[in-house]
C-alpha atoms as a PDB file:
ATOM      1  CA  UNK A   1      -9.500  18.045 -23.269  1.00  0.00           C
ATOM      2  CA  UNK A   2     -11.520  16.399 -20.384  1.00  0.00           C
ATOM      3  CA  UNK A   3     -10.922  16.105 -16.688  1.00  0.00           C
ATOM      4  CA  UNK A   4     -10.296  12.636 -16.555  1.00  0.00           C
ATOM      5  CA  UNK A   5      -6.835  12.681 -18.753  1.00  0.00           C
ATOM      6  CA  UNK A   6      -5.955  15.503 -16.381  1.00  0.00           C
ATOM      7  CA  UNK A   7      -6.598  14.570 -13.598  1.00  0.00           C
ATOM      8  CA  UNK A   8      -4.739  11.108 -14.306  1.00  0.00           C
ATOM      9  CA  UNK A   9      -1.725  13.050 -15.507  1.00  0.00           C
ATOM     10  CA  UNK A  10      -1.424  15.099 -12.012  1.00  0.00           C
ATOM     11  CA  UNK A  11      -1.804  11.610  -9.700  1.00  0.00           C
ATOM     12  CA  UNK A  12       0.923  10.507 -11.476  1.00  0.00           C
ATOM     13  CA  UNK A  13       3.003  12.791 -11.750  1.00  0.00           C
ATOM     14  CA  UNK A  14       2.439  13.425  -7.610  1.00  0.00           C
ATOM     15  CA  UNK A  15       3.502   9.453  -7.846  1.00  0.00           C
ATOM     16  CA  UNK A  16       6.578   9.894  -9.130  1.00  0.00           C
ATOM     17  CA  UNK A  17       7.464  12.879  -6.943  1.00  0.00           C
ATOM     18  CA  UNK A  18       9.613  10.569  -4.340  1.00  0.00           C
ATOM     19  CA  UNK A  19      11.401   8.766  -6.734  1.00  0.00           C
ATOM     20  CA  UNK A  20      12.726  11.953  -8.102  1.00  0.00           C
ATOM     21  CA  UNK A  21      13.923  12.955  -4.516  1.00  0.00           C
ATOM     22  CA  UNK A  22      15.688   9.841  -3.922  1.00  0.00           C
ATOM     23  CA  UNK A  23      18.182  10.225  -6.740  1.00  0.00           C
ATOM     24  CA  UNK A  24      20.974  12.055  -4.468  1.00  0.00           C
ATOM     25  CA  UNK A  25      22.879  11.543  -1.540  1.00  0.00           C
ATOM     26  CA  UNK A  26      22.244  14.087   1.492  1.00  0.00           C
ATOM     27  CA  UNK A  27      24.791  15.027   3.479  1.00  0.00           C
ATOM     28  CA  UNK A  28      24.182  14.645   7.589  1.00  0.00           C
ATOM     29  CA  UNK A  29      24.222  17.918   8.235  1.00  0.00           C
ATOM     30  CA  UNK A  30      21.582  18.405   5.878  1.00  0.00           C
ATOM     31  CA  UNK A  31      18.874  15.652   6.663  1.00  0.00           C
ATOM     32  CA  UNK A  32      16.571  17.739   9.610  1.00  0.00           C
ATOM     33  CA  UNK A  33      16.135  19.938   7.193  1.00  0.00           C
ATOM     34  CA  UNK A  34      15.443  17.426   3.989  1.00  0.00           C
ATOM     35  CA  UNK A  35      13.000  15.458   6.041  1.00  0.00           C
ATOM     36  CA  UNK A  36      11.124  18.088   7.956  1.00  0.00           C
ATOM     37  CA  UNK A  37       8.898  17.352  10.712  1.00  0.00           C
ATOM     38  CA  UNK A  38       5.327  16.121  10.372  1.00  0.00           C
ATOM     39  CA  UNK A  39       2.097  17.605  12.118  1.00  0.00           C
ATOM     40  CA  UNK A  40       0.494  16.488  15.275  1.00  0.00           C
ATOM     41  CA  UNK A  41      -1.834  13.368  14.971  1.00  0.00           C
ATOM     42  CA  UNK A  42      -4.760  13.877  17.675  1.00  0.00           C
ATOM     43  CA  UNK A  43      -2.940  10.736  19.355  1.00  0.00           C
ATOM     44  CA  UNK A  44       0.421  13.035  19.909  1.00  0.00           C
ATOM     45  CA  UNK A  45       2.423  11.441  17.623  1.00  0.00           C
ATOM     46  CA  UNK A  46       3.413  12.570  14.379  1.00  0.00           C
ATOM     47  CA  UNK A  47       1.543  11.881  11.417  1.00  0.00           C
ATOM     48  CA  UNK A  48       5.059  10.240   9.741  1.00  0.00           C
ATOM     49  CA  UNK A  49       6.621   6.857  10.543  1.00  0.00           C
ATOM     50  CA  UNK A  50      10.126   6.496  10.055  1.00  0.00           C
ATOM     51  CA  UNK A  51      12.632   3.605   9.274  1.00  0.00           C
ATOM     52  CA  UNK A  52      16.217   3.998   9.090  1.00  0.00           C
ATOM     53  CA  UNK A  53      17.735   1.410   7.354  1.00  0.00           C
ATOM     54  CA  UNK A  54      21.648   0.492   8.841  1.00  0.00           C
ATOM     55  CA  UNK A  55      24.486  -0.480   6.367  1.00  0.00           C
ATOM     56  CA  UNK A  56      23.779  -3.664   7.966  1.00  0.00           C
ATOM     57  CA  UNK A  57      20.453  -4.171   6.321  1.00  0.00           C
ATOM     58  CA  UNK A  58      18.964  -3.594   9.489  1.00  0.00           C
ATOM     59  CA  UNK A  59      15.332  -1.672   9.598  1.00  0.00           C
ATOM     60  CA  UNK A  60      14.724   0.715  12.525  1.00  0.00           C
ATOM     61  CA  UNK A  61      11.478   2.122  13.086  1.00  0.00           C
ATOM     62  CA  UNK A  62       9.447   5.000  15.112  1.00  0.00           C
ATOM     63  CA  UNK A  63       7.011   8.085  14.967  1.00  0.00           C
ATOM     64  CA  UNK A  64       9.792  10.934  15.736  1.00  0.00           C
ATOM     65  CA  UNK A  65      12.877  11.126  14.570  1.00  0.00           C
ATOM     66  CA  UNK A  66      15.803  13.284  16.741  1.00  0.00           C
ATOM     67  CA  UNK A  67      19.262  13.882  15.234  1.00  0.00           C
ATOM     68  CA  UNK A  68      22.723  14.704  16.928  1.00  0.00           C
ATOM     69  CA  UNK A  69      26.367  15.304  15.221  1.00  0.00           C
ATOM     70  CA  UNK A  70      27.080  11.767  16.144  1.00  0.00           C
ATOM     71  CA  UNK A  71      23.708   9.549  15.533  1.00  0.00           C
ATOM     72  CA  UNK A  72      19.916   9.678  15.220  1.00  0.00           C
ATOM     73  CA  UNK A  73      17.412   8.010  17.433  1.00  0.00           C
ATOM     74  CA  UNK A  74      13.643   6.996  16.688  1.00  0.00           C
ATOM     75  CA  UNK A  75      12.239   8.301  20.160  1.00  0.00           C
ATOM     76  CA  UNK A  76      13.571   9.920  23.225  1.00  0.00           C
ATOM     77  CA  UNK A  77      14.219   6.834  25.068  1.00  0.00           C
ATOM     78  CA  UNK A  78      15.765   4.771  22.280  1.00  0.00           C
ATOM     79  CA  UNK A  79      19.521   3.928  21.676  1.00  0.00           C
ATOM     80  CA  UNK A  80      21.297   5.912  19.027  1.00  0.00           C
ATOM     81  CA  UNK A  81      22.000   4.733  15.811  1.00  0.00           C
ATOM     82  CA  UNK A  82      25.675   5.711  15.198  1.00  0.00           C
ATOM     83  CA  UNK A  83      25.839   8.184  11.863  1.00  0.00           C
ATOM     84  CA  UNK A  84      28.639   6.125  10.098  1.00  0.00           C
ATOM     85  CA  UNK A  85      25.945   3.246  10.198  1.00  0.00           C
ATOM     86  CA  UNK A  86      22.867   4.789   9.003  1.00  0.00           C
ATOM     87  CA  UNK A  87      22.372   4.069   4.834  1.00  0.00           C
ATOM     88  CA  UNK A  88      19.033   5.829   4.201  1.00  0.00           C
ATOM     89  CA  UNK A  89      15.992   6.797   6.196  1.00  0.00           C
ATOM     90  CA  UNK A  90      12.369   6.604   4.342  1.00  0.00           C
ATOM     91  CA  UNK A  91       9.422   8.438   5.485  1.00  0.00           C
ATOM     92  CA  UNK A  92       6.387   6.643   5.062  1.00  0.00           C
ATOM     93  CA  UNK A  93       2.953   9.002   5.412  1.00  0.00           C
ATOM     94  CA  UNK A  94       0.894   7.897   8.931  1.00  0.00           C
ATOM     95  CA  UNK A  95      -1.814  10.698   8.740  1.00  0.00           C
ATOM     96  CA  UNK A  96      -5.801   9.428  10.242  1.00  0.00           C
ATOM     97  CA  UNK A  97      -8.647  10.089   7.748  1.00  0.00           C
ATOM     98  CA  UNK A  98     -10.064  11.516  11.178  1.00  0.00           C
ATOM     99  CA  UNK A  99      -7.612  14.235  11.933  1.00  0.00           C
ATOM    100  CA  UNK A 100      -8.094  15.033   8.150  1.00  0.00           C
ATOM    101  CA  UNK A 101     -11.889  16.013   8.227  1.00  0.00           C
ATOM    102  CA  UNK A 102     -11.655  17.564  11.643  1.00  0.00           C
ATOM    103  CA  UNK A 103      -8.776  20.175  11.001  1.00  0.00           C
ATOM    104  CA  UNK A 104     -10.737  22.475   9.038  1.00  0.00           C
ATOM    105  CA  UNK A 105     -13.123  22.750  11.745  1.00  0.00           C
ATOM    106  CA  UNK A 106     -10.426  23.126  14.585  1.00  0.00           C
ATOM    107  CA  UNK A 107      -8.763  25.669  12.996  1.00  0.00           C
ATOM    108  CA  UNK A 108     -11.977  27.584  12.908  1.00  0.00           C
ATOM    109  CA  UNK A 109     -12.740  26.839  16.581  1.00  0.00           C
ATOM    110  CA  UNK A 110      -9.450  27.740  17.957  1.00  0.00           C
ATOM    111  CA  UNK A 111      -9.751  30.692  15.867  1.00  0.00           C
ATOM    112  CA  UNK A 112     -12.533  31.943  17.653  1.00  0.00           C
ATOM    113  CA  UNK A 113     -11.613  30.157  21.259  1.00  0.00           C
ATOM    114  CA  UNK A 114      -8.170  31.405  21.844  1.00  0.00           C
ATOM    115  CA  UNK A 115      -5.045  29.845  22.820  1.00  0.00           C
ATOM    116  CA  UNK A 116      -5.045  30.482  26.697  1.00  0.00           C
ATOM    117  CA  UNK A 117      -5.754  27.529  29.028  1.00  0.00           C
ATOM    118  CA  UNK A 118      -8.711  28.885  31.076  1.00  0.00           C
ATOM    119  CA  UNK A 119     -10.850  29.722  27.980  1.00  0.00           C
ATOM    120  CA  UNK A 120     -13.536  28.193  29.394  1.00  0.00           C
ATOM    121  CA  UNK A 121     -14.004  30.044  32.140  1.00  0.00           C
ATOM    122  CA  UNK A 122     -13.623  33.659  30.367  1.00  0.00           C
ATOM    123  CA  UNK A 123     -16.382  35.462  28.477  1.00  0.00           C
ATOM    124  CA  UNK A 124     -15.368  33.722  24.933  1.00  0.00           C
ATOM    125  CA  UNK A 125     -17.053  30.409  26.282  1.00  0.00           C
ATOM    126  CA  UNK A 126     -19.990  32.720  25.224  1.00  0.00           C
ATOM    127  CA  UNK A 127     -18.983  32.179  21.926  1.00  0.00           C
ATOM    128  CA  UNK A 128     -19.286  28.237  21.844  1.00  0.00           C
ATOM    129  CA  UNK A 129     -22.986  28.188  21.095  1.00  0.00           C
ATOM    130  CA  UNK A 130     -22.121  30.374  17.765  1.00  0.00           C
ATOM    131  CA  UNK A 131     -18.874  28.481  17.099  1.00  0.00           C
ATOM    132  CA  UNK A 132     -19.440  24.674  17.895  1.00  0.00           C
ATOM    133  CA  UNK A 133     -22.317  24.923  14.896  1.00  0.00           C
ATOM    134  CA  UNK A 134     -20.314  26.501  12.419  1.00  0.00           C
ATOM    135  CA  UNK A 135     -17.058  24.090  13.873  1.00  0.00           C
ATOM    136  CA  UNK A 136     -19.272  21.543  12.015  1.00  0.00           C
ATOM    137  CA  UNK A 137     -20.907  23.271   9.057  1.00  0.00           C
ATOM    138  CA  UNK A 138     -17.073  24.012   7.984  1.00  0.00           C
ATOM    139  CA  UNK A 139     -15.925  20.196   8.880  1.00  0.00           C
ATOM    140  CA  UNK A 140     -18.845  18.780   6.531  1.00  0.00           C
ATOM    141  CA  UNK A 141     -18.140  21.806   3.922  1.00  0.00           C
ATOM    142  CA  UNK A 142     -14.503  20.562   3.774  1.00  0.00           C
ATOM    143  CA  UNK A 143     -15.323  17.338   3.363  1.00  0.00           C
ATOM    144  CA  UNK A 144     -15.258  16.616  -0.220  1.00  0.00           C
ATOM    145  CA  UNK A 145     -12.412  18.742  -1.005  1.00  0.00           C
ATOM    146  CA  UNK A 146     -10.682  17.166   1.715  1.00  0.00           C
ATOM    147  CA  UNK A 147     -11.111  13.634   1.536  1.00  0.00           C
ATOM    148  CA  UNK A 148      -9.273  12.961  -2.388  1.00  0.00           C
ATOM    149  CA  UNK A 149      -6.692  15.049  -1.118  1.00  0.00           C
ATOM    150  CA  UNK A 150      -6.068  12.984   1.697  1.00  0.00           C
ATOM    151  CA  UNK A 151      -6.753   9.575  -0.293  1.00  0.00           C
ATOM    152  CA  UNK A 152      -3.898  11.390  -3.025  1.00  0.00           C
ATOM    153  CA  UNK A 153      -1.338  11.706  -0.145  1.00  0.00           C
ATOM    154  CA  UNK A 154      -2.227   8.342   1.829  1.00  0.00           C
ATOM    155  CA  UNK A 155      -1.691   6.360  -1.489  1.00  0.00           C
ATOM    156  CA  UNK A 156       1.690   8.563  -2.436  1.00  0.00           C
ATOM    157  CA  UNK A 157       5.016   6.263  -2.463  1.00  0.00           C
ATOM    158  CA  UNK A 158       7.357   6.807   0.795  1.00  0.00           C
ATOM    159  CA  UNK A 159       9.805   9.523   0.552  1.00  0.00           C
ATOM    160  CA  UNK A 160      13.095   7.971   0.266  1.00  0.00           C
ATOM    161  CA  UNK A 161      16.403   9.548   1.622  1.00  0.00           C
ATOM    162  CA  UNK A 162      20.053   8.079   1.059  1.00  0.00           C
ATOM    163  CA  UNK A 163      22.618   8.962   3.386  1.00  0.00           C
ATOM    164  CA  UNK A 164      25.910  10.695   1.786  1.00  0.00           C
ATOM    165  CA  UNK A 165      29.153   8.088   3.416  1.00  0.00           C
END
């Protein structure tokens, strides 16, 4: 058997994965955990968009998504969206081809660097001639590896999540 045929099987069976998700109702209590949170873009928001779609038909959208016992709201600042009136909420993938090919080589650098906020000023800013190099050797070594897999998830349907009544 060749690649091809296989490789054709697994994108769609990664198609149909949502579809497959959305066949239940999830209770409320139950959603933060269903949908998860979504990693850090290098913009701050997260690399998700979500809509939450009212009984009303209406379509709410934003990049963060915070839930209470009696609503969910799309930002910090944003009115709640009473529970009884929320039908489903789909997650739709937001992710930059950018933040894809450089997170190989940041996890490498702040590997080496440290986590503390004066880094610079300590004795591992020795290390950046050493580690800004291999920052990009890595980046350009993950590169084909990472780009189809990031193509595979941009082109993935939205994960869609009814609400239980």
């Amino acid at each position: 058997m060749t690649a091809k045929p296989i490789a054709l099987t697994l994108v769609l069976t990664l198609f149909s994965f949502s579809t497959v998700q959305a066949s239940g109702d999830v209770r409320w209590t139950d959603l933060p955990k269903k949908i998860g949170r979504g990693k850090v873009r290098s913009d701050g928001r997260e690399d998700r968009q979500y809509r939450v779609v009212t009984k009303d038909g209406l379509v709410h959208a934003g990049h963060k998504l915070i839930f209470s016992p009696n609503g969910v709201r799309l930002s910090d600042s944003s009115a709640t969206i009473q529970r009884e009136q929320v039908a489903e909420i789909t997650v739709h993938r937001d992710a930059r081809l950018r933040d894809a090919l450089v997170a190989p080589g940041s996890a490498l650098f702040t590997l080496g660097v440290g986590h503390d906020e004066y880094w610079l000023f300590s004795w591992r800013a020795l290390l950046l001639p050493v580690l800004i190099p291999a920052t990009l050797v890595v980046m350009a070594a993950a590169a084909p590896v990472v780009l189809p897999v990031h193509a595979v998830k941009r082109h993935l349907p939205d994960k869609v999540i009814r609400v239980a009544p």
